[in-house]
C-alpha atoms as a PDB file:
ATOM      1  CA  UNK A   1      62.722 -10.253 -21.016  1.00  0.00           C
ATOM      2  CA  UNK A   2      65.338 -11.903 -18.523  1.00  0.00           C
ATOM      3  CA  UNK A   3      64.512 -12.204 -15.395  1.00  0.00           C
ATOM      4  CA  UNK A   4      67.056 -14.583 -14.230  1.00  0.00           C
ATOM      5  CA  UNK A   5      68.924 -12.774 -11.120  1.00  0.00           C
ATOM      6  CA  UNK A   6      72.501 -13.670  -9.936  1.00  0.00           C
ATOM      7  CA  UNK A   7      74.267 -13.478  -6.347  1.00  0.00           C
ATOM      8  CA  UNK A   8      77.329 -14.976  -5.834  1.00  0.00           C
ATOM      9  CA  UNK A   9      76.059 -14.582  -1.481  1.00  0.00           C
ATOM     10  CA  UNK A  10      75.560 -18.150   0.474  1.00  0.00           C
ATOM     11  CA  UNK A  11      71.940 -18.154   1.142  1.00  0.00           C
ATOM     12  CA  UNK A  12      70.964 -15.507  -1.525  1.00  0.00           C
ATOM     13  CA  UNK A  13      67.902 -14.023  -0.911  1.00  0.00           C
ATOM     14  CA  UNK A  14      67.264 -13.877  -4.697  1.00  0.00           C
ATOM     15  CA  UNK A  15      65.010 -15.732  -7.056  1.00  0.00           C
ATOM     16  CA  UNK A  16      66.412 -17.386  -9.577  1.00  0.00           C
ATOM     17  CA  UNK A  17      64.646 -17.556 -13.097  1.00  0.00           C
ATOM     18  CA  UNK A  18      61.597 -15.738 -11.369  1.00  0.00           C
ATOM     19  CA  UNK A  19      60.875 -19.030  -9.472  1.00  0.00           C
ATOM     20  CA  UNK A  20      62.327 -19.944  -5.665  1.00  0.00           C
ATOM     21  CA  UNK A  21      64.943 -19.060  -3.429  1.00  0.00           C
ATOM     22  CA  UNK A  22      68.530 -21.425  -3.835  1.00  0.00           C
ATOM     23  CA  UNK A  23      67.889 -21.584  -0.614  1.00  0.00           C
ATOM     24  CA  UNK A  24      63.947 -22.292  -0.274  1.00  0.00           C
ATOM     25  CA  UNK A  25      64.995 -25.202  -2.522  1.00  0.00           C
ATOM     26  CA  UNK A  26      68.003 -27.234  -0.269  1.00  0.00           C
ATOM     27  CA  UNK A  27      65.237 -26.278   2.357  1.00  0.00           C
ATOM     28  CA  UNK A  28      62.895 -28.803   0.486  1.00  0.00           C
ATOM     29  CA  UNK A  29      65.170 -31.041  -0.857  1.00  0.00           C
ATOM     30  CA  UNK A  30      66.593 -31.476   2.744  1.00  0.00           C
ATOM     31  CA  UNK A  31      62.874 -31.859   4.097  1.00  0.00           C
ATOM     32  CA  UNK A  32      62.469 -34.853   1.515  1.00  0.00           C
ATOM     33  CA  UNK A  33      65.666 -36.327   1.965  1.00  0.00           C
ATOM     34  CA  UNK A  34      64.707 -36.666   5.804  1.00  0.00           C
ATOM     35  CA  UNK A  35      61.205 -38.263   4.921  1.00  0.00           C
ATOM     36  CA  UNK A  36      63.258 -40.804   2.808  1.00  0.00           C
ATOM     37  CA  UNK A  37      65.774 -41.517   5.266  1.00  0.00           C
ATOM     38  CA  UNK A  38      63.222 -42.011   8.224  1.00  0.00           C
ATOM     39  CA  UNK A  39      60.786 -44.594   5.577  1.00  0.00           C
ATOM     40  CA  UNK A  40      63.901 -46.411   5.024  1.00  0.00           C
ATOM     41  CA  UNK A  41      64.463 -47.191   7.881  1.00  0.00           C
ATOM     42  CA  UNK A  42      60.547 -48.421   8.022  1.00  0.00           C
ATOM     43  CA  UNK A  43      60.871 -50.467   5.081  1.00  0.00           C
ATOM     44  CA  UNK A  44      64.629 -52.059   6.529  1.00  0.00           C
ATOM     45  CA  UNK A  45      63.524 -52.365  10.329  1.00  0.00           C
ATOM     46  CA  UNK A  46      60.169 -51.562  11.101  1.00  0.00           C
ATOM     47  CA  UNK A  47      60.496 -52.401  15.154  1.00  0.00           C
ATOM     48  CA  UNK A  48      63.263 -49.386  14.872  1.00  0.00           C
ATOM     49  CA  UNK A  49      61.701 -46.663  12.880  1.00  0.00           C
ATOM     50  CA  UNK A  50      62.244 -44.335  16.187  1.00  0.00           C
ATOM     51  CA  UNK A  51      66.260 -44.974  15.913  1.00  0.00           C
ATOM     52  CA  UNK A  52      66.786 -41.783  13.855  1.00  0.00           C
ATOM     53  CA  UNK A  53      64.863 -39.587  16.418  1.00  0.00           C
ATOM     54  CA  UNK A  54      66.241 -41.201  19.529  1.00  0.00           C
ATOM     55  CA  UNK A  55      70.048 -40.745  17.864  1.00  0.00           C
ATOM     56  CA  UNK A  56      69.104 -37.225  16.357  1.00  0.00           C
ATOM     57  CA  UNK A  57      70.896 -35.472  19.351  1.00  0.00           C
ATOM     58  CA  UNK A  58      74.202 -37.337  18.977  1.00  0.00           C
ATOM     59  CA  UNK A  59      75.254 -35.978  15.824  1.00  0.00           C
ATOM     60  CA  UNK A  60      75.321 -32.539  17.280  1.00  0.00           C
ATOM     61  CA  UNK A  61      78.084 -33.350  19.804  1.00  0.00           C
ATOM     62  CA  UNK A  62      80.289 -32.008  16.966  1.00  0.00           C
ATOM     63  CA  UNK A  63      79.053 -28.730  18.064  1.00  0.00           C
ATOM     64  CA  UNK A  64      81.774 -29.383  20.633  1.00  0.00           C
ATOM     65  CA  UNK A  65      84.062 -27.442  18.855  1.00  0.00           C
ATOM     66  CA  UNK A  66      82.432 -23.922  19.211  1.00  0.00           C
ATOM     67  CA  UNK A  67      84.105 -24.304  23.087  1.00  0.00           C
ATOM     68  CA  UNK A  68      87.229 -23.855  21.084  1.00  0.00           C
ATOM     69  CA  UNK A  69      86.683 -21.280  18.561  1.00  0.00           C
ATOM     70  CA  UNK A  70      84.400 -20.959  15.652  1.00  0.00           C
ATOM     71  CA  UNK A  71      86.705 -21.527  13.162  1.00  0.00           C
ATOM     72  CA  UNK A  72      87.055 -25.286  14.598  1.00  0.00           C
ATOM     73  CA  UNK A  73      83.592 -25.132  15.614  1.00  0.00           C
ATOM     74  CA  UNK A  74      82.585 -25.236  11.889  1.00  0.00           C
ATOM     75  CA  UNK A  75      85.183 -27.471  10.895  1.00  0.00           C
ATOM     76  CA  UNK A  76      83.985 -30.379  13.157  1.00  0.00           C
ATOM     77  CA  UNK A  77      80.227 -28.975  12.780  1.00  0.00           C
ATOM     78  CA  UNK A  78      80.958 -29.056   8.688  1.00  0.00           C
ATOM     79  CA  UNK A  79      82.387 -32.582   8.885  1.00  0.00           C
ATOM     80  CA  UNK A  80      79.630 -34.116  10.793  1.00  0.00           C
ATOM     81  CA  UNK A  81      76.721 -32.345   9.011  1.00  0.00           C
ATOM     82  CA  UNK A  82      77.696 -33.892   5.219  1.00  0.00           C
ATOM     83  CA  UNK A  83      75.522 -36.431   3.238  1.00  0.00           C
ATOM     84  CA  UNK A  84      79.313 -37.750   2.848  1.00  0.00           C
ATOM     85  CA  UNK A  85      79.197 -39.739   5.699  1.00  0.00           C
ATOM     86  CA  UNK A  86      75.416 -41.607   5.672  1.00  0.00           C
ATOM     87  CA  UNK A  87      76.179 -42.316   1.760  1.00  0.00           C
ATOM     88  CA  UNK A  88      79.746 -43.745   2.919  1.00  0.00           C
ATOM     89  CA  UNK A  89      77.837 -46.200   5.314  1.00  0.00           C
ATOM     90  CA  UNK A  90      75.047 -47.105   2.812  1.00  0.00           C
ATOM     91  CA  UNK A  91      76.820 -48.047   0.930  1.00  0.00           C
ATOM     92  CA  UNK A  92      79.302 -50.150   3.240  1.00  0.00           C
ATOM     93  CA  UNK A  93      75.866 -51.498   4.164  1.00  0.00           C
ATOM     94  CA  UNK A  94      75.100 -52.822   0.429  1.00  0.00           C
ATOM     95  CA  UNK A  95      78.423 -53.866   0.312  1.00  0.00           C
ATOM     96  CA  UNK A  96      78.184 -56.552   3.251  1.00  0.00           C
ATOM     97  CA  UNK A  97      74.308 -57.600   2.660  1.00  0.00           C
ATOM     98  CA  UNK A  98      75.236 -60.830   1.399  1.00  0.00           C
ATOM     99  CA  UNK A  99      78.303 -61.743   4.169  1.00  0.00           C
ATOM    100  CA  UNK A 100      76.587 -60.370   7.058  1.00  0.00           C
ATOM    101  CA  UNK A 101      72.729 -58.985   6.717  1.00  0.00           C
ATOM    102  CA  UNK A 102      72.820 -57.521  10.222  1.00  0.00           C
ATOM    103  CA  UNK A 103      75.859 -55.819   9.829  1.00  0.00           C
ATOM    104  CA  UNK A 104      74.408 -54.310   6.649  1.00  0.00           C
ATOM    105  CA  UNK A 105      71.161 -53.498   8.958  1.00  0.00           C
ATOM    106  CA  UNK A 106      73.010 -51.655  11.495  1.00  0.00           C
ATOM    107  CA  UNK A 107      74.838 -50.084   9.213  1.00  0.00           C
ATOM    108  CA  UNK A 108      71.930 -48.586   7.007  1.00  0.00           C
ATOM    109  CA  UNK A 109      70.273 -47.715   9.957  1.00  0.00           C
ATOM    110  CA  UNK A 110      72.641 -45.473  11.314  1.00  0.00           C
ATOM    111  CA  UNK A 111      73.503 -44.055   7.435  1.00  0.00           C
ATOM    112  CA  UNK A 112      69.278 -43.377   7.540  1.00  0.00           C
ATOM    113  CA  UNK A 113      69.731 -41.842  10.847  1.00  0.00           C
ATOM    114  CA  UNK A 114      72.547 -39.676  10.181  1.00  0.00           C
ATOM    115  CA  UNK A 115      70.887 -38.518   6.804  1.00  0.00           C
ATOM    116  CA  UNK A 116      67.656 -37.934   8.611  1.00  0.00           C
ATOM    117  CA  UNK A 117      69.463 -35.542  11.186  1.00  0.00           C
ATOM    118  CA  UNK A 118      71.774 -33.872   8.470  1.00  0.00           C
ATOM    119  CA  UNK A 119      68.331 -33.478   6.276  1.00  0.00           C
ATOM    120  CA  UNK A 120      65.815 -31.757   9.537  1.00  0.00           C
ATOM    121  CA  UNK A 121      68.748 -29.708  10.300  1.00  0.00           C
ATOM    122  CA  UNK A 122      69.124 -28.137   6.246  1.00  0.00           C
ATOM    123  CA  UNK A 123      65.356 -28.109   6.281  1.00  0.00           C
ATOM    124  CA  UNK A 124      65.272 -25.610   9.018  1.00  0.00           C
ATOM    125  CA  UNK A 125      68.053 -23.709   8.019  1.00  0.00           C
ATOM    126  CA  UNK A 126      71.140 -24.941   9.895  1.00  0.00           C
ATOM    127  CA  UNK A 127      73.233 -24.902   6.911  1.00  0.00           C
ATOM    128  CA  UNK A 128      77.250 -26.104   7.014  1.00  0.00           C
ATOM    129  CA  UNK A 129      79.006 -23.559   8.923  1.00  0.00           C
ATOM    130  CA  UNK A 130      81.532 -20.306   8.087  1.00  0.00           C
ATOM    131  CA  UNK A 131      83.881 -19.741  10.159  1.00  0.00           C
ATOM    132  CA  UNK A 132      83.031 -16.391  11.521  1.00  0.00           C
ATOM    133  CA  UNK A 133      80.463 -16.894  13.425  1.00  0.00           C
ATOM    134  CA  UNK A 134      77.790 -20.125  14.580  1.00  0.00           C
ATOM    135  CA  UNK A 135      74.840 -18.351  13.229  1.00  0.00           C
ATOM    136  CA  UNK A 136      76.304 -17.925   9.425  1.00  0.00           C
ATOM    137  CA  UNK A 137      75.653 -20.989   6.909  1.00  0.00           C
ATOM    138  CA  UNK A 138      75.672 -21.357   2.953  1.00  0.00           C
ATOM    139  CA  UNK A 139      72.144 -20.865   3.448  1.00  0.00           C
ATOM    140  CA  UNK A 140      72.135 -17.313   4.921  1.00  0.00           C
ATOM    141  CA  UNK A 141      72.329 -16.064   8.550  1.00  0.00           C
ATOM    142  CA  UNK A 142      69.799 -18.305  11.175  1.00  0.00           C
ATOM    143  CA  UNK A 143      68.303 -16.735  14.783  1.00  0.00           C
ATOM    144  CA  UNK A 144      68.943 -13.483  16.039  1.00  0.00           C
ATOM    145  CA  UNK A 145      71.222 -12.431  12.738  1.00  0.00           C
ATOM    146  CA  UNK A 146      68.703 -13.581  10.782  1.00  0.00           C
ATOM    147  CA  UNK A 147      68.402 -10.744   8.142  1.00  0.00           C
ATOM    148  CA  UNK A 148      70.686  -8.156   9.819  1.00  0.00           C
ATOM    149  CA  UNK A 149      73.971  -9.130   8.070  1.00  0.00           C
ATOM    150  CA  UNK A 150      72.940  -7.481   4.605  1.00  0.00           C
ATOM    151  CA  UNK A 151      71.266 -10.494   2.869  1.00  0.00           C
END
């Protein structure tokens, strides 16, 4: 018997070869990814472990946009809340170890940080935006539309 389901809906509420949710699994993978990105930045600066916490708000300032409309509310919201941007800057960090090591420290700092928000943020369910509406991600609808929008 098959019992591998398919749903071509972000967020499917579907199993997927009888094990978890698509969704259930970013969920986790974004959980660890923010665990990694907060003991990196134990293992490269110890005295600043607390950076990714203390900038965790600033990424969010992209949410900015919604005063305009959604549509460029998830556009800034979407461009912010990529691992694009954190693996950009690690690897600009690896890149200038060897001709300037705090440069490189600064730099995978705020790449851990950045990670580290993007990561909490998937983890609880704040996935990249649609454009119809703040509460609809690729990973389903979040707060009070949770579950009312035919998932």
């Amino acid at each position: 018997m098959n019992n591998r389901i398919r749903s071509n809906k972000p967020g499917s509420s579907t199993n997927v070869a009888g094990g978890m949710k698509p969704a259930t699994i970013q969920k986790i993978e974004s959980g660890l990814t923010a665990v990694l990105s907060l003991t990196g930045t134990i293992i490269i600066a110890s005295d600043w472990w607390w950076f990714p916490l203390a900038a965790f708000l600033v990424f969010d300032l992209s949410l900015l946009g919604y005063l305009r409309s959604p549509g460029l509310g998830a556009a800034w919201y979407n461009a912010i809340h990529t691992y694009i941007w954190p693996a950009v800057l690690a690897v600009t960090a690896l890149i200038c170890s060897t001709l300037s090591p705090v440069l490189s420290t600064w730099l995978a700092i705020i790449a851990f940080a950045w990670a580290f928000h993007v990561g909490v943020d998937r983890m609880l369910g704040y996935g990249l935006k649609l454009p119809d509406a703040f509460t609809h991600t690729h990973l389903g609808w979040i707060g009070k539309d949770h579950g009312k929008r035919g998932e």
